[in-house]
Structures are given as structure tokens and as C-alpha cells.
Protein backbone atom coordinates (compact mmCIF):
# COMPACT_ATOMS: atom_id res chain seq x y z
CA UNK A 1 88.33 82.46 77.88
CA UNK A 2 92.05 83.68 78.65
CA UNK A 3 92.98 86.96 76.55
CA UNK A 4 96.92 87.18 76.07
CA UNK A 5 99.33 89.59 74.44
CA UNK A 6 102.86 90.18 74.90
CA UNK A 7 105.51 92.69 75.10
CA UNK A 8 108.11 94.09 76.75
CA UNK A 9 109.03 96.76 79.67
CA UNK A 10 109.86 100.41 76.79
CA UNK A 11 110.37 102.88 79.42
CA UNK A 12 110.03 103.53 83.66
CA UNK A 13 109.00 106.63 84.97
CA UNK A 14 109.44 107.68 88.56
CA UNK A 15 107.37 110.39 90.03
CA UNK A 16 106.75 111.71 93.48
CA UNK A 17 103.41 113.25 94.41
CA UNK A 18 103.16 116.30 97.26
CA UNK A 19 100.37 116.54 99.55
CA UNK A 20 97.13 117.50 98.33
CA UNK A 21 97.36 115.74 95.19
CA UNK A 22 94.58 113.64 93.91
CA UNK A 23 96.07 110.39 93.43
CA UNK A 24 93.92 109.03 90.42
CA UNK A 25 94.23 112.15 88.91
CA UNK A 26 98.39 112.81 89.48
CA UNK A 27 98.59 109.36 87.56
CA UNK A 28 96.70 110.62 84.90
CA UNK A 29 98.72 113.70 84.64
CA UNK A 30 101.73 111.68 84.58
CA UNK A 31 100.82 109.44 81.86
CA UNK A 32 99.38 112.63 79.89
CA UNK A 33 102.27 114.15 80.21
CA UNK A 34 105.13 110.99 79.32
CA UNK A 35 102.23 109.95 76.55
CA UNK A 36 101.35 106.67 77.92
CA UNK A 37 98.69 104.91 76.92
CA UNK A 38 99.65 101.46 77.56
CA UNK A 39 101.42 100.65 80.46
CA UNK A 40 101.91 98.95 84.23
CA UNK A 41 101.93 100.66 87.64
CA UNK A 42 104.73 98.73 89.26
CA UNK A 43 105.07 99.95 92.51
CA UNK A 44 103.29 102.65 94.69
CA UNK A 45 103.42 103.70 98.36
CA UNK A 46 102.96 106.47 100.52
CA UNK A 47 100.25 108.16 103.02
CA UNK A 48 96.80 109.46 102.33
CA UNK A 49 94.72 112.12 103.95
CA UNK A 50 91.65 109.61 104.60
CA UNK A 51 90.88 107.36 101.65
CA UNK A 52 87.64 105.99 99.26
CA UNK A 53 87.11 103.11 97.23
CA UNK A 54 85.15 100.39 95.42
CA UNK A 55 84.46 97.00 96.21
CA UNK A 56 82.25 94.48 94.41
CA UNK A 57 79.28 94.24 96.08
CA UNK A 58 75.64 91.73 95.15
CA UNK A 59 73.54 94.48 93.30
CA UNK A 60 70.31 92.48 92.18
CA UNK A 61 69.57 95.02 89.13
CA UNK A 62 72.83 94.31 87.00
CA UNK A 63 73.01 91.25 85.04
CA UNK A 64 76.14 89.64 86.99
CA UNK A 65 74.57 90.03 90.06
CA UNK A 66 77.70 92.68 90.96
CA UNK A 67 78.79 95.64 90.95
CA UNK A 68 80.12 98.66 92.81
CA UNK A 69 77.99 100.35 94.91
CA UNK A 70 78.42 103.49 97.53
CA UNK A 71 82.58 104.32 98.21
CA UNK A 72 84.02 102.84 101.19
CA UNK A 73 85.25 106.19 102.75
CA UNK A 74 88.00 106.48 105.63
CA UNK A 75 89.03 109.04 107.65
CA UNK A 76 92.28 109.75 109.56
CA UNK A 77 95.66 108.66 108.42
CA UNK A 78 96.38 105.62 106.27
CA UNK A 79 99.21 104.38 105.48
CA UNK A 80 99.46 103.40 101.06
CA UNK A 81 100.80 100.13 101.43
CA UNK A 82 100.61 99.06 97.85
CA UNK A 83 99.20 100.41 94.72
CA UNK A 84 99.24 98.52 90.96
CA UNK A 85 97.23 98.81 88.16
CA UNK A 86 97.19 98.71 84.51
CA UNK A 87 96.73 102.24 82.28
CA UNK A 88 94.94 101.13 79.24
CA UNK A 89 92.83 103.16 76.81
CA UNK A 90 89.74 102.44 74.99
CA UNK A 91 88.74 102.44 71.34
CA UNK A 92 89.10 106.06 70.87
CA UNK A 93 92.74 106.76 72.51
CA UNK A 94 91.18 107.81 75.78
CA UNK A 95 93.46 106.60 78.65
CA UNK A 96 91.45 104.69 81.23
CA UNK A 97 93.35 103.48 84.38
CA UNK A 98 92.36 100.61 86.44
CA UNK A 99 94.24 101.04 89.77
CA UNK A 100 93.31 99.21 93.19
CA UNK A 101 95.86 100.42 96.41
CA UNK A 102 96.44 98.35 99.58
CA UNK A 103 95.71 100.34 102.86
CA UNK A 104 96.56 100.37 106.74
CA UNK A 105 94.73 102.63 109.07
CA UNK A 106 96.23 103.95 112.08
CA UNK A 107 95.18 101.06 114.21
CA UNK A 108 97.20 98.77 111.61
CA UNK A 109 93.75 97.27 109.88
CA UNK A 110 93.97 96.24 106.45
CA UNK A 111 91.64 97.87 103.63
CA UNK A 112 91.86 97.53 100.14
CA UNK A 113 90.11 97.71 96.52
CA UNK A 114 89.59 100.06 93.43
CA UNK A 115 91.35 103.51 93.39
CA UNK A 116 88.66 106.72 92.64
CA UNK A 117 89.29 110.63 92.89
CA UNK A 118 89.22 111.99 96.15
CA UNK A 119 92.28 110.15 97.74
CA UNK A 120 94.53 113.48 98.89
CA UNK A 121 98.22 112.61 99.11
CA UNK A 122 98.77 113.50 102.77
CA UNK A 123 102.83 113.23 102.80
CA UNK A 124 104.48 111.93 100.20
CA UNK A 125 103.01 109.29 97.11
CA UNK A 126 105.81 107.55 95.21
CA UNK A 127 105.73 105.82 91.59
CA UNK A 128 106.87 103.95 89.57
CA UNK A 129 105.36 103.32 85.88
CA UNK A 130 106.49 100.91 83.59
CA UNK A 131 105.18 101.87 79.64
CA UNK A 132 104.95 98.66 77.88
CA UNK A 133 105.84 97.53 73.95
CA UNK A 134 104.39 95.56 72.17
CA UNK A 135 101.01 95.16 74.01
CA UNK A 136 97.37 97.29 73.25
CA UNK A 137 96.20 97.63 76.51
CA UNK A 138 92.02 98.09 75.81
CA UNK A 139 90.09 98.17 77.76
CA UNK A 140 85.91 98.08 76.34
CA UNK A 141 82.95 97.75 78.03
CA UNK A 142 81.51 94.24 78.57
CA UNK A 143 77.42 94.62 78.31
CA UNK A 144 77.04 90.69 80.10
CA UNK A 145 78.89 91.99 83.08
CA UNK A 146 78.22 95.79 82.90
CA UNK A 147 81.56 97.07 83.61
CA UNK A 148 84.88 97.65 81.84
CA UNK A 149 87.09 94.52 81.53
CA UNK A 150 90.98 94.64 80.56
CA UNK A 151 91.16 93.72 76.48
CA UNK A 152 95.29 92.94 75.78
CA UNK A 153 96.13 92.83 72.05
CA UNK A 154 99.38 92.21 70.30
CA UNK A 155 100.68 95.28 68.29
């Protein structure tokens, strides 16, 4: 099954974050604060004091066989290559981001996958947030696969 909705591009906001700053949580500030609840992360990049994320990994107990396990945590210097993700909100108006960042480490290795608290800005984050028309961006919890899944809607 393909879900579809479509809109258009409303507004971009551009934001800079200083070191220290939680990443998830400076994107929730921003959209808090511009009153976005359904929108596009476009573009990010920067550096990060060490970094943690998600990836899928086989967890017999859920029903998919999948799931996210223990963070990947690393230390040192990385380098934010790339971050997107959608900022969605669930069936009571709560904003719920889904962001997953691109990474180099100081060596030049490649790491990616989902974006959780505890990435510290350690020069400079940049980004840029597109608030979209038109679209619901839900996003509700699937019980067959036991996580939250994107749900578009037409307004």
C-alpha cells in the first residue's frame, strides 16, 4: 500500500545552532517556535561533539522481527554530512520528528541512521526547514510493525 498527499512548499526557515545544542531538541524548538507541525527538513550540515543513533536491528520479541535496539554511540569529532527528515504530528497536535543525519568520523568513515537527543552541536549546525501546505503530516503508531510509520493526508 502507497499513502500519498500533496501540497506545496508555505514557508523556509533558516536557523543556525551554537555549540552545545541538542540537535533533536533545537529542531523542536524551532518548529515550536515558527508553529510547524507539518513540514520537511531540507538541508542540514555541520559538526557534532560525538554522535548516537538508531539502526534497525533483528529483535526476535517484536512482531516484524525489527526494531531498534541499544544507540550506536561515537566519540570524537564527526563531521554532519547530511540531515533530512519529516516533522509530523500525531492525532493529538503533538509534533513528532522523524530525522536520520549522515556522518563522517575523523578518519573519513561513513555512519548514518535515526537522529535521538544527545547529539551536542560541537561548531556550528545549519538548517533549513521547509513548512508544507496542503499536506497532514501524521504520523500513528502501527501495532503489526510496532513503531511509528509516516501517515500523509490531504488537507
Amino acid at each position: 500500500m502507497i499513502s500519498t498527499a500533496q501540497g506545496n512548499i508555505k514557508r523556509i526557515v533558516a536557523a543556525r545552532m551554537s555549540p552545545g545544542e541538542d540537535v533533536l531538541l533545537g529542531l523542536e524548538k524551532i518548529c515550536k517556535d515558527y508553529g510547524i507541525k507539518d513540514g520537511v527538513i531540507l538541508s542540514g550540515i555541520g559538526s557534532l561533539d560525538g554522535a548516537q543513533f538508531f539502526n534497525p536491528v533483528p529483535l526476535k520479541e517484536k512482531k516484524a522481527g525489527y526494531g531498534y535496539g541499544e544507540p550506536i554511540i561515537l566519540r570524537g569529532p564527526i563531521e554532519l554530512v547530511g540531515l533530512a527528515g519529516m516533522i509530523c504530528h500525531d492525532d493529538k497536535g503533538e509534533t513528532l520528528l522523524h530525522v536520520h543525519y549522515s556522518l563522517s568520523d575523523q578518519y573519513g568513515t561513513g555512519h548514518g541512521g535515526h537522529l535521538i537527543e544527545g547529539n551536542k552541536v560541537l561548531m556550528t549546525v545549519d538548517v533549513i526547514i521547509g513548512e508544507v501546505d496542503g499536506i497532514e503530516m501524521g504520523r500513528g503508531y502501527d501495532e503489526d510493525l510496532e513503531v511509528f510509520i509516516f501517515a500523509p493526508k490531504q488537507k
